[in-house]
PDB file of N, CA and C in Angstrom:
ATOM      1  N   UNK A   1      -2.035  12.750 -15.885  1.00  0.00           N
ATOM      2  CA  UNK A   1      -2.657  11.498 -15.472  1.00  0.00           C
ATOM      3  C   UNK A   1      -3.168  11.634 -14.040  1.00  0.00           C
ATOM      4  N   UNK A   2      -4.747  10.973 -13.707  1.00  0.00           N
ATOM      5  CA  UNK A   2      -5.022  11.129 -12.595  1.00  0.00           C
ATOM      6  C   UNK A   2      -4.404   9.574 -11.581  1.00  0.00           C
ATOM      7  N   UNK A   3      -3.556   9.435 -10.794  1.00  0.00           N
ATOM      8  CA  UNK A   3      -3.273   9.116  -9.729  1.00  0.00           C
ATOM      9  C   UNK A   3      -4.443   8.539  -8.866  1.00  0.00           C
ATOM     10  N   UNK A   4      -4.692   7.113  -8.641  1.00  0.00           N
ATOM     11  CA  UNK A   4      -5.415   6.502  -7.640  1.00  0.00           C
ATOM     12  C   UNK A   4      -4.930   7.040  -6.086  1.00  0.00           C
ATOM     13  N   UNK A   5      -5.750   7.053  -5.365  1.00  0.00           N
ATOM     14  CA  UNK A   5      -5.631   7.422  -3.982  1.00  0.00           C
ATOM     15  C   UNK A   5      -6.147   6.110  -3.358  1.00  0.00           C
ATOM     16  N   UNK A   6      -5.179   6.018  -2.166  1.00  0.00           N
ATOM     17  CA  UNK A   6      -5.201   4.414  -1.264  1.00  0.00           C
ATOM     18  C   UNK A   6      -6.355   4.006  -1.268  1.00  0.00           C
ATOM     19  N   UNK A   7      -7.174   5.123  -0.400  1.00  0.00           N
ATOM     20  CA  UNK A   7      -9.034   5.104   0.145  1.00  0.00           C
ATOM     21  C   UNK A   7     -10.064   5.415  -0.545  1.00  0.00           C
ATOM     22  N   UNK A   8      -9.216   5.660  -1.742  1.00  0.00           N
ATOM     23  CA  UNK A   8     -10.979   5.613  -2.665  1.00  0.00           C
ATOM     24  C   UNK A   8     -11.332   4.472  -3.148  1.00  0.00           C
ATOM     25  N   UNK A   9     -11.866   3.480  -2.469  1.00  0.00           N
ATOM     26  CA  UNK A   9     -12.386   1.823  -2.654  1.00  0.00           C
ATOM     27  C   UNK A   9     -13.717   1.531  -2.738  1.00  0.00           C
ATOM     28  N   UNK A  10     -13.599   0.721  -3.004  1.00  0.00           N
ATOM     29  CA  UNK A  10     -15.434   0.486  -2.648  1.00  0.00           C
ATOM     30  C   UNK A  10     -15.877  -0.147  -1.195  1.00  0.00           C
ATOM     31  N   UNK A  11     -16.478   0.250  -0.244  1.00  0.00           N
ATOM     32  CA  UNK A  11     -16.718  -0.220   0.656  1.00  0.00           C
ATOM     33  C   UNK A  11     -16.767  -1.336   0.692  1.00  0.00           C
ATOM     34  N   UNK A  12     -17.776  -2.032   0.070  1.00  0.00           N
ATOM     35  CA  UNK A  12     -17.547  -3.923   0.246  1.00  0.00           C
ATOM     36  C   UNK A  12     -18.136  -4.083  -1.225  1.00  0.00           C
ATOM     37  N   UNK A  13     -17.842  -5.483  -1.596  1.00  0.00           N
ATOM     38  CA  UNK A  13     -17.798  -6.294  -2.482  1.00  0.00           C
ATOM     39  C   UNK A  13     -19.174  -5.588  -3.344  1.00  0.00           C
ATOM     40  N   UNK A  14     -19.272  -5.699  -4.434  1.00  0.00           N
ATOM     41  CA  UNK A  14     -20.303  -5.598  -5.010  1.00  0.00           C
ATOM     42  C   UNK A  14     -20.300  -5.916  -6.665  1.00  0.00           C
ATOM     43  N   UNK A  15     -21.075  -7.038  -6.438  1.00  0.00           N
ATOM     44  CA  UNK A  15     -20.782  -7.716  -8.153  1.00  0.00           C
ATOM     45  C   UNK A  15     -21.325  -7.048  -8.830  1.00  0.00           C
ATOM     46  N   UNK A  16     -22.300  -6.074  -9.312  1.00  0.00           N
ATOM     47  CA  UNK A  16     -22.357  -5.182 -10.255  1.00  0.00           C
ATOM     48  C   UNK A  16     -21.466  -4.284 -10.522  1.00  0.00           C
ATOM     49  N   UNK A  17     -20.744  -3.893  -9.797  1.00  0.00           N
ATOM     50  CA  UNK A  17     -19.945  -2.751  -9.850  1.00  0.00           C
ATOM     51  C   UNK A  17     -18.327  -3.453  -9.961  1.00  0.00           C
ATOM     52  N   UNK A  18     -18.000  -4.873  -9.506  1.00  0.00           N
ATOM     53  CA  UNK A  18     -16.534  -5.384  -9.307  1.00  0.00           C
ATOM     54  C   UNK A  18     -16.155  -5.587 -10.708  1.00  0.00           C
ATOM     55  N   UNK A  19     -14.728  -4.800 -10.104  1.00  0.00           N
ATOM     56  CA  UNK A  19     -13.802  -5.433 -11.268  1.00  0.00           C
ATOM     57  C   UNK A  19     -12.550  -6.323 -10.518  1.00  0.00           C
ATOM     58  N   UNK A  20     -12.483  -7.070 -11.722  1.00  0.00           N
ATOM     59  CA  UNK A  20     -11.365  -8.876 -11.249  1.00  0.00           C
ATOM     60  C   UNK A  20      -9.888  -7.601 -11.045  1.00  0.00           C
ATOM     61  N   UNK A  21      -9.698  -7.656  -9.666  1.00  0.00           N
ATOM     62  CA  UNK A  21      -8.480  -7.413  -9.977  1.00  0.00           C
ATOM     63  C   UNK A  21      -8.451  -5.783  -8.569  1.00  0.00           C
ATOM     64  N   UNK A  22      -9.470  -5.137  -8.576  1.00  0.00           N
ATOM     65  CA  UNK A  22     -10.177  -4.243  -8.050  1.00  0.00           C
ATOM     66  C   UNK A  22     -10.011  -4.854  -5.917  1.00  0.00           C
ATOM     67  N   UNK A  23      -9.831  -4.251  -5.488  1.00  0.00           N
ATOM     68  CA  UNK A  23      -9.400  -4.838  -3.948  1.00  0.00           C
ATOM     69  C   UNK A  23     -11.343  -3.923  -3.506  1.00  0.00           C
ATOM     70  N   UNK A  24     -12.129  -4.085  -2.612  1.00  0.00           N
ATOM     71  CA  UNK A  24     -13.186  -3.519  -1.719  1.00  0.00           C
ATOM     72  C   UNK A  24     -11.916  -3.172  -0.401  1.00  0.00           C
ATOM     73  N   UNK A  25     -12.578  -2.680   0.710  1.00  0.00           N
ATOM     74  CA  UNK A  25     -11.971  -2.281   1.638  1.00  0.00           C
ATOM     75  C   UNK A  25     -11.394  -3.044   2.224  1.00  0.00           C
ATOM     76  N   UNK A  26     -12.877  -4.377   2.559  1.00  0.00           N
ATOM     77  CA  UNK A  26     -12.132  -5.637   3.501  1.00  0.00           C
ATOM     78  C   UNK A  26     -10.798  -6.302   2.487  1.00  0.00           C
ATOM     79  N   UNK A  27     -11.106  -6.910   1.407  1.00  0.00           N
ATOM     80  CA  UNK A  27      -9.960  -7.025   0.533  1.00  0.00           C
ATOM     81  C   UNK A  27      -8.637  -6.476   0.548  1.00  0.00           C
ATOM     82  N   UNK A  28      -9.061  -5.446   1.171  1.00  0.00           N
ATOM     83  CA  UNK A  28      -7.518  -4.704   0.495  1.00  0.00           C
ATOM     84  C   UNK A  28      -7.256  -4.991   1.931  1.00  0.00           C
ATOM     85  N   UNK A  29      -7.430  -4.810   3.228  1.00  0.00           N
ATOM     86  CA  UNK A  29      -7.266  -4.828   4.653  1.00  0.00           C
ATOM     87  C   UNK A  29      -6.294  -5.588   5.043  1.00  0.00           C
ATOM     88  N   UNK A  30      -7.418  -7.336   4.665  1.00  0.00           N
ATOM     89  CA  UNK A  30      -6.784  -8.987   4.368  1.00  0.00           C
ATOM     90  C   UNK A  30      -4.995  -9.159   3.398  1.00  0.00           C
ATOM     91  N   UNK A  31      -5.359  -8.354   2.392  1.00  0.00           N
ATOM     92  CA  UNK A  31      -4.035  -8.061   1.921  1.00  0.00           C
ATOM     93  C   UNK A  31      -3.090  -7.920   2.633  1.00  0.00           C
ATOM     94  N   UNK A  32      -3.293  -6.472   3.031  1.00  0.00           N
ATOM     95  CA  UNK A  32      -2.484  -5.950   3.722  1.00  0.00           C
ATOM     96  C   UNK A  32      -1.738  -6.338   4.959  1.00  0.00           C
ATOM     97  N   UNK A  33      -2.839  -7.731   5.636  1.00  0.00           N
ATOM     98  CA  UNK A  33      -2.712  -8.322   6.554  1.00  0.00           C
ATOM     99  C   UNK A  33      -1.446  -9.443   5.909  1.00  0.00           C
ATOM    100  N   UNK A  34      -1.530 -10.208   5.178  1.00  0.00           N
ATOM    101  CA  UNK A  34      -0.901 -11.086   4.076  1.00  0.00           C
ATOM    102  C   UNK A  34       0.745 -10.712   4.625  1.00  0.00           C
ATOM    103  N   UNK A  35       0.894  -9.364   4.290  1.00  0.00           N
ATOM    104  CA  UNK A  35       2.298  -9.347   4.518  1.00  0.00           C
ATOM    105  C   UNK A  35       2.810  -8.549   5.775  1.00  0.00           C
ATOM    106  N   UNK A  36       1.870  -7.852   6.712  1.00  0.00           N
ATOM    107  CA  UNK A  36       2.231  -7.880   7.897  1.00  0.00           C
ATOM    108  C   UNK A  36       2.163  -9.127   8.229  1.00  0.00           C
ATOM    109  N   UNK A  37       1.425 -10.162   8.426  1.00  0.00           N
ATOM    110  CA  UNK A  37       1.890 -11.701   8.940  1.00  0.00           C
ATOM    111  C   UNK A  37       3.215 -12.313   8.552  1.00  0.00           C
ATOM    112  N   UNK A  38       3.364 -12.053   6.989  1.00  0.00           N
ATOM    113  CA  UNK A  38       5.161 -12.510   7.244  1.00  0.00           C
ATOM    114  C   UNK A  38       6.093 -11.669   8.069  1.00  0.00           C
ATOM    115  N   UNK A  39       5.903 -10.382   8.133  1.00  0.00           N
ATOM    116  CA  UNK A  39       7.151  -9.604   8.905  1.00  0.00           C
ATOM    117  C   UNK A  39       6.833 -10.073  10.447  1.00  0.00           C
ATOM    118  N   UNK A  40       5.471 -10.162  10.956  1.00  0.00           N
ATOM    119  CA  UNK A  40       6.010 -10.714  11.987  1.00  0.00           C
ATOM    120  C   UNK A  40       6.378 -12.288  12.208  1.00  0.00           C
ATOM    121  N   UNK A  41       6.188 -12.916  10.987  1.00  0.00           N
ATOM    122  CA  UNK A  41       7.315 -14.646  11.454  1.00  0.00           C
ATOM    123  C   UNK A  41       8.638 -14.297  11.038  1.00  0.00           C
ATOM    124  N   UNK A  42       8.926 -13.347  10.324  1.00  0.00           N
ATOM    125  CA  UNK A  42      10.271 -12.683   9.704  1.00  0.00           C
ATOM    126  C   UNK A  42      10.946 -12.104  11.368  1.00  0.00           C
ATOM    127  N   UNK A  43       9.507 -11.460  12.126  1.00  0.00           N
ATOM    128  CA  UNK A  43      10.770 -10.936  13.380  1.00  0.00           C
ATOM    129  C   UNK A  43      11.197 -11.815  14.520  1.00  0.00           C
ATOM    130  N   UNK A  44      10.607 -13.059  14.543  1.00  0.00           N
ATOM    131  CA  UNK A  44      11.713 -13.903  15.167  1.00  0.00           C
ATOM    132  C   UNK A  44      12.718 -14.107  14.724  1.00  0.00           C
ATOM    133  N   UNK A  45      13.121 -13.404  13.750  1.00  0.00           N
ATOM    134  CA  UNK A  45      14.927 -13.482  13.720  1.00  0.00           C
ATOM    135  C   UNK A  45      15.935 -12.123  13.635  1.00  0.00           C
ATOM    136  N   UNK A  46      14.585 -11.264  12.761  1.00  0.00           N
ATOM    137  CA  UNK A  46      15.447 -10.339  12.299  1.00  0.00           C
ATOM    138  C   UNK A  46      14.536  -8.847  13.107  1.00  0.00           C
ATOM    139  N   UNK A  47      14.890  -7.568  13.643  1.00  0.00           N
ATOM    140  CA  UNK A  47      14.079  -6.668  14.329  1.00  0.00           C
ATOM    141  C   UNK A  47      13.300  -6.364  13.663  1.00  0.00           C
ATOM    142  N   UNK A  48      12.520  -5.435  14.558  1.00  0.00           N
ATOM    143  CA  UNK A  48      11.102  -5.172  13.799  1.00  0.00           C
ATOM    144  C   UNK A  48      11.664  -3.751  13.152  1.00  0.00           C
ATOM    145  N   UNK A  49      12.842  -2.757  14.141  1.00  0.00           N
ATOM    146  CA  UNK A  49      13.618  -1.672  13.287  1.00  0.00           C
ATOM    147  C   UNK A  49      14.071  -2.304  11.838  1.00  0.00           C
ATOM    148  N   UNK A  50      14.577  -3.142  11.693  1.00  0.00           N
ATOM    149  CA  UNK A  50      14.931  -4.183  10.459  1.00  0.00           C
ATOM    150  C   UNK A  50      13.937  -3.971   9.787  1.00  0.00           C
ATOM    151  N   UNK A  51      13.265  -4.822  10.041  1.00  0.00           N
ATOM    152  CA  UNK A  51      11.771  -5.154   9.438  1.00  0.00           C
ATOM    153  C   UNK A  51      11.184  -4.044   8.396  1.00  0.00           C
ATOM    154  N   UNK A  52      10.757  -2.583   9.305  1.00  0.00           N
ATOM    155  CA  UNK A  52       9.972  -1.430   8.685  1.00  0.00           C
ATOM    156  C   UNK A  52      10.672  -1.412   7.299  1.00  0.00           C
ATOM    157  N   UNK A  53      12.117  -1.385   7.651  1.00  0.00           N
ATOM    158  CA  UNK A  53      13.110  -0.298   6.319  1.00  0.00           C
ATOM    159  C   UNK A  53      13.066  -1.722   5.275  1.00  0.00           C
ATOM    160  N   UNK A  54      13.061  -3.034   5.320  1.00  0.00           N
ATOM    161  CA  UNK A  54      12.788  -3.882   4.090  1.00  0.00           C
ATOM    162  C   UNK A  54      11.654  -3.573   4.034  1.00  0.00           C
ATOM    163  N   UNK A  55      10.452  -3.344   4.656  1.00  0.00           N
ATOM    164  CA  UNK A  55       9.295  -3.217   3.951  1.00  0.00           C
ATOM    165  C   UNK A  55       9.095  -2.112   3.417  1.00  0.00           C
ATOM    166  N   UNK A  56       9.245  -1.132   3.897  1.00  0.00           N
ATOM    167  CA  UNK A  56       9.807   0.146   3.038  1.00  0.00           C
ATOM    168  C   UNK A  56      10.187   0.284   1.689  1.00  0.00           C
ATOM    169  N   UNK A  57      11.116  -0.623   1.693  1.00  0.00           N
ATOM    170  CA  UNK A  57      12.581  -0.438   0.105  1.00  0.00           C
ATOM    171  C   UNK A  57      11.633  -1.404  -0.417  1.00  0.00           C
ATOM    172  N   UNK A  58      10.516  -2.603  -0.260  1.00  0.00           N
ATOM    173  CA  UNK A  58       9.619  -3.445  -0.951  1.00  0.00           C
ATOM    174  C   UNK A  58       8.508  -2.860  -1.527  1.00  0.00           C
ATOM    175  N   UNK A  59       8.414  -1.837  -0.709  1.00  0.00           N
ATOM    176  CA  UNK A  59       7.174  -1.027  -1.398  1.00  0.00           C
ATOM    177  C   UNK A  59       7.909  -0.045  -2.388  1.00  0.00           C
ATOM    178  N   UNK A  60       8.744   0.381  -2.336  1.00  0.00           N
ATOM    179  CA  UNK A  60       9.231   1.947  -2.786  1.00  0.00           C
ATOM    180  C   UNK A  60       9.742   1.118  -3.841  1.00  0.00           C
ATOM    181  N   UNK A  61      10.296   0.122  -4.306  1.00  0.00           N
ATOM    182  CA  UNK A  61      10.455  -0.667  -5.372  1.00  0.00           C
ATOM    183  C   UNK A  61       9.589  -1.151  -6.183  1.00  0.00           C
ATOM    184  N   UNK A  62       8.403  -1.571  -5.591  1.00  0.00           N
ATOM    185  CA  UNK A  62       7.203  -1.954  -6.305  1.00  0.00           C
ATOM    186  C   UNK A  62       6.604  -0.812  -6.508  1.00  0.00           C
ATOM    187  N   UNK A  63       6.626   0.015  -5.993  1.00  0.00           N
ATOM    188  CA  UNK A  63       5.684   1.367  -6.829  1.00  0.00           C
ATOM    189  C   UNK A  63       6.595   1.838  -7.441  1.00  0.00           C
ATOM    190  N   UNK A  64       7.902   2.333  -7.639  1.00  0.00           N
ATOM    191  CA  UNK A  64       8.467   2.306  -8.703  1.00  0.00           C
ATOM    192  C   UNK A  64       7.995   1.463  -9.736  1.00  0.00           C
ATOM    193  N   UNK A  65       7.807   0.249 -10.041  1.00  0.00           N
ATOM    194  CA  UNK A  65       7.700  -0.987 -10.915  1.00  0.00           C
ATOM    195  C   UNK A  65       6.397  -0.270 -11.406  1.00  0.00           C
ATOM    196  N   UNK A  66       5.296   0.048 -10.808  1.00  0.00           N
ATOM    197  CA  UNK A  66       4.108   0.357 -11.120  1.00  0.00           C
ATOM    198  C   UNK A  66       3.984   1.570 -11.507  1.00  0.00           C
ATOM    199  N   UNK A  67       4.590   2.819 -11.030  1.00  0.00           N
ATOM    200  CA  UNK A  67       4.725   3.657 -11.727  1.00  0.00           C
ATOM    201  C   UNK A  67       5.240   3.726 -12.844  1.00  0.00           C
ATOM    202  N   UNK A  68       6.540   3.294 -13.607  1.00  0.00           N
ATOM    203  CA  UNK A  68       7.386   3.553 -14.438  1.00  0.00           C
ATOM    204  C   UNK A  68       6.392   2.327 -16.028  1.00  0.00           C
ATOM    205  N   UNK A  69       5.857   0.876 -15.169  1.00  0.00           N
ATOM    206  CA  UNK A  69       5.365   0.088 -15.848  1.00  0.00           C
ATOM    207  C   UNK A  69       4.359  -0.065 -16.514  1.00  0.00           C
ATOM    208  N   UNK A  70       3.350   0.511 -15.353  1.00  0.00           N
ATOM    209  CA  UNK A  70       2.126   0.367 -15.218  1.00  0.00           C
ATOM    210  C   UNK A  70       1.224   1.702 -15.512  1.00  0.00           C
ATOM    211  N   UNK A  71       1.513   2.636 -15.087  1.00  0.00           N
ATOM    212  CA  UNK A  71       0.790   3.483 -15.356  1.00  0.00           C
ATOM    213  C   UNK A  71       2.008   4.896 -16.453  1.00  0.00           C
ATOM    214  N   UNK A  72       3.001   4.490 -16.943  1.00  0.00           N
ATOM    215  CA  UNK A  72       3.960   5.172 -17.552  1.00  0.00           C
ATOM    216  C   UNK A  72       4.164   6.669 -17.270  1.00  0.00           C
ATOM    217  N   UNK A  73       4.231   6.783 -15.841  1.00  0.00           N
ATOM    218  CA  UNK A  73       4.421   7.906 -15.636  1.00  0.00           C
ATOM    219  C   UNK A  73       5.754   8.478 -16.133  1.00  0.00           C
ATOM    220  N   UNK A  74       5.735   9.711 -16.922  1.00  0.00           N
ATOM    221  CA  UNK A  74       6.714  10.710 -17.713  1.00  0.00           C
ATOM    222  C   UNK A  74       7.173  11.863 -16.519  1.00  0.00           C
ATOM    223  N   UNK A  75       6.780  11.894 -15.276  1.00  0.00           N
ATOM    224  CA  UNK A  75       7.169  12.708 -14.509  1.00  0.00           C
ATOM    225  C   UNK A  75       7.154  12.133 -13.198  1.00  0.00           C
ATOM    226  N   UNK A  76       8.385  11.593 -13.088  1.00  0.00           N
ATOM    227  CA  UNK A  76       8.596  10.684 -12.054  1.00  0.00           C
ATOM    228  C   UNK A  76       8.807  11.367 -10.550  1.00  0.00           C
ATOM    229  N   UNK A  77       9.089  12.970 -10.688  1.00  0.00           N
ATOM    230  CA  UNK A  77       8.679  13.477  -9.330  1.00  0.00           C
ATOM    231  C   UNK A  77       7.562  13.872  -8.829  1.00  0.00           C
ATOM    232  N   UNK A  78       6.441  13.841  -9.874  1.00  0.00           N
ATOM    233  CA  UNK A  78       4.905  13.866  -9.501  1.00  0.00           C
ATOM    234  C   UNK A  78       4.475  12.519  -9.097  1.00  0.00           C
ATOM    235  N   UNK A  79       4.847  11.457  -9.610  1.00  0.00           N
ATOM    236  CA  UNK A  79       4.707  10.541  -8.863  1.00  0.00           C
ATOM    237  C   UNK A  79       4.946  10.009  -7.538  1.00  0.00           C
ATOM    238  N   UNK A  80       5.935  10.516  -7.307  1.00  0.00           N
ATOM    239  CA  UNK A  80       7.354  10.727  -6.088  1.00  0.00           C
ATOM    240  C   UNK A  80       6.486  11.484  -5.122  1.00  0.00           C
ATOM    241  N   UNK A  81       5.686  12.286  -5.508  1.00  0.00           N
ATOM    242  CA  UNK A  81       5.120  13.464  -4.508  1.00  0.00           C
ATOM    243  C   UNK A  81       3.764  13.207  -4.467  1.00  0.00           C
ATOM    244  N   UNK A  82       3.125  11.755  -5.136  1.00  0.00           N
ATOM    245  CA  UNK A  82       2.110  11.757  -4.904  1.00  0.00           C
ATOM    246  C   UNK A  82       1.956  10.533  -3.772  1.00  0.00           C
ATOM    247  N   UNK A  83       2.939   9.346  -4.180  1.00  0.00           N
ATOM    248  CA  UNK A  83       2.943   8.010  -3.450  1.00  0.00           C
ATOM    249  C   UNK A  83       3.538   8.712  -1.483  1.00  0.00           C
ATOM    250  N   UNK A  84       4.358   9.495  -1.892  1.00  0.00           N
ATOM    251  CA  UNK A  84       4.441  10.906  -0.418  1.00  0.00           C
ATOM    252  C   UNK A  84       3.147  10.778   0.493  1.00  0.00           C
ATOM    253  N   UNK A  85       2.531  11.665  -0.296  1.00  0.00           N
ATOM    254  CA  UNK A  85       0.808  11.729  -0.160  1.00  0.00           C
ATOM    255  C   UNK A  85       0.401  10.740   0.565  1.00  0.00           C
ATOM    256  N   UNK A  86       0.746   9.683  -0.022  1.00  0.00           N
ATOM    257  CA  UNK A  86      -0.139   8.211  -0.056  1.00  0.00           C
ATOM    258  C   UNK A  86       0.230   7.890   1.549  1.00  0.00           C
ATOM    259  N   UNK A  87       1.491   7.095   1.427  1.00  0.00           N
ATOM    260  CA  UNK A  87       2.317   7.324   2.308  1.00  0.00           C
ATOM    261  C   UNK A  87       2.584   7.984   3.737  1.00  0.00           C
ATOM    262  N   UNK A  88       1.971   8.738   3.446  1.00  0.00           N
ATOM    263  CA  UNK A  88       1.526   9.842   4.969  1.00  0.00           C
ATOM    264  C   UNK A  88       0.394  10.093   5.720  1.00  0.00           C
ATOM    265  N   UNK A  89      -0.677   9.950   4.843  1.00  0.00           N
ATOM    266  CA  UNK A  89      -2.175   9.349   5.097  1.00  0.00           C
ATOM    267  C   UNK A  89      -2.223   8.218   5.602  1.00  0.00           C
ATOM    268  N   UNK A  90      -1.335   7.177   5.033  1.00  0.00           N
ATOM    269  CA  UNK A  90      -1.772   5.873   5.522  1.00  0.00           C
ATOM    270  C   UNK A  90      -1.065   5.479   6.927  1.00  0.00           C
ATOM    271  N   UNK A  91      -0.069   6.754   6.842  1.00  0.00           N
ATOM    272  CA  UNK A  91       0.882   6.131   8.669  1.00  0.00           C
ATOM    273  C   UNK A  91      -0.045   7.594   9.276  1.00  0.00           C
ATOM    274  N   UNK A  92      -0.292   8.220   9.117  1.00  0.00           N
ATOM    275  CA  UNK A  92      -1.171   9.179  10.092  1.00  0.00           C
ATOM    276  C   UNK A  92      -2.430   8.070  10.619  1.00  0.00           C
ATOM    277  N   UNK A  93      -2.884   7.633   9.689  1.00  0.00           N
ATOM    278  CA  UNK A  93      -4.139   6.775   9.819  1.00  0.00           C
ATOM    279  C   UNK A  93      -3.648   5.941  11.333  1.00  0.00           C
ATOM    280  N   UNK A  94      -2.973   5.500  10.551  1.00  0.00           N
ATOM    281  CA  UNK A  94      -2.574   3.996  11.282  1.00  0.00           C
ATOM    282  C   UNK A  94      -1.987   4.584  12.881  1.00  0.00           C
ATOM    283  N   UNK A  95      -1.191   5.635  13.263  1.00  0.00           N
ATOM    284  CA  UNK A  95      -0.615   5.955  14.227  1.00  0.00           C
ATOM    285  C   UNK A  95      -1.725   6.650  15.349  1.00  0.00           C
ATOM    286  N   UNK A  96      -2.757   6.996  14.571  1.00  0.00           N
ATOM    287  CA  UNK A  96      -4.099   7.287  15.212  1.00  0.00           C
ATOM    288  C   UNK A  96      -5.227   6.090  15.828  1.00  0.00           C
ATOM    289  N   UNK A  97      -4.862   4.761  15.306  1.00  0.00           N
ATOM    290  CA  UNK A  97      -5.454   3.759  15.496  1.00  0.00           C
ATOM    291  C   UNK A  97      -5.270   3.320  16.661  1.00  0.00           C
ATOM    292  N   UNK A  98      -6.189   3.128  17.927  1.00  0.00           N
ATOM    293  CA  UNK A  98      -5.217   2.424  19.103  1.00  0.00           C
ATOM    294  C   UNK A  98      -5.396   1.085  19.008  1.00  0.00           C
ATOM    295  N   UNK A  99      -5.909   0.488  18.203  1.00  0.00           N
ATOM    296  CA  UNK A  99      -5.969  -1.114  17.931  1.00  0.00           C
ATOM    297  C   UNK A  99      -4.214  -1.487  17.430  1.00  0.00           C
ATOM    298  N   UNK A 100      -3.019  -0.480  17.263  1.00  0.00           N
ATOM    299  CA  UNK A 100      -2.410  -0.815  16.672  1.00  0.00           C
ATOM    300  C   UNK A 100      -0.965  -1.198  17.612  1.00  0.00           C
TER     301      UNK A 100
END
């Protein structure tokens, strides 16, 4: 089975080409924004060291859910070694960003 990769999106919206359900770049961004905004009303109480490792075990649970559910992966350490992948791109990205 071929494995989606984070950044292969569609640049922006495009109704010939959209599918319901399908994130564009800005989409997926706004998302992403969605639940960094709760962790930070979440860190007026609890740290932001706190914080990473629940969001962590929230993701690593939900892609479990999506792997095992959704796309029935039969080789759950190729999956394991691909969401890795994912995972490492997206904090290289981000740790390179100085907006961050």
């Amino acid at each position: 089975m071929k494995l989606p990769n984070w950044h292969q999106r569609p640049e922006e919206f495009d109704p010939e080409s959209h599918r319901d359900g399908v994130l564009d770049s800005s989409s997926f961004l706004r998302a992403a924004d969605q639940f960094i905004s709760l962790a930070n009303k979440r860190n007026k109480k609890i740290e932001a060291t706190e914080l990473q490792f629940v969001m962590l075990y929230a993701s690593a649970r939900y892609a479990a859910h999506v792997g095992k559910n959704v796309f029935n992966v039969s080789d759950h350490e190729e999956f394991v070694q691909h969401m890795v992948v994912q995972y490492t791109d997206m904090l290289r990205s981000n740790m390179a960003d100085p907006t961050v």
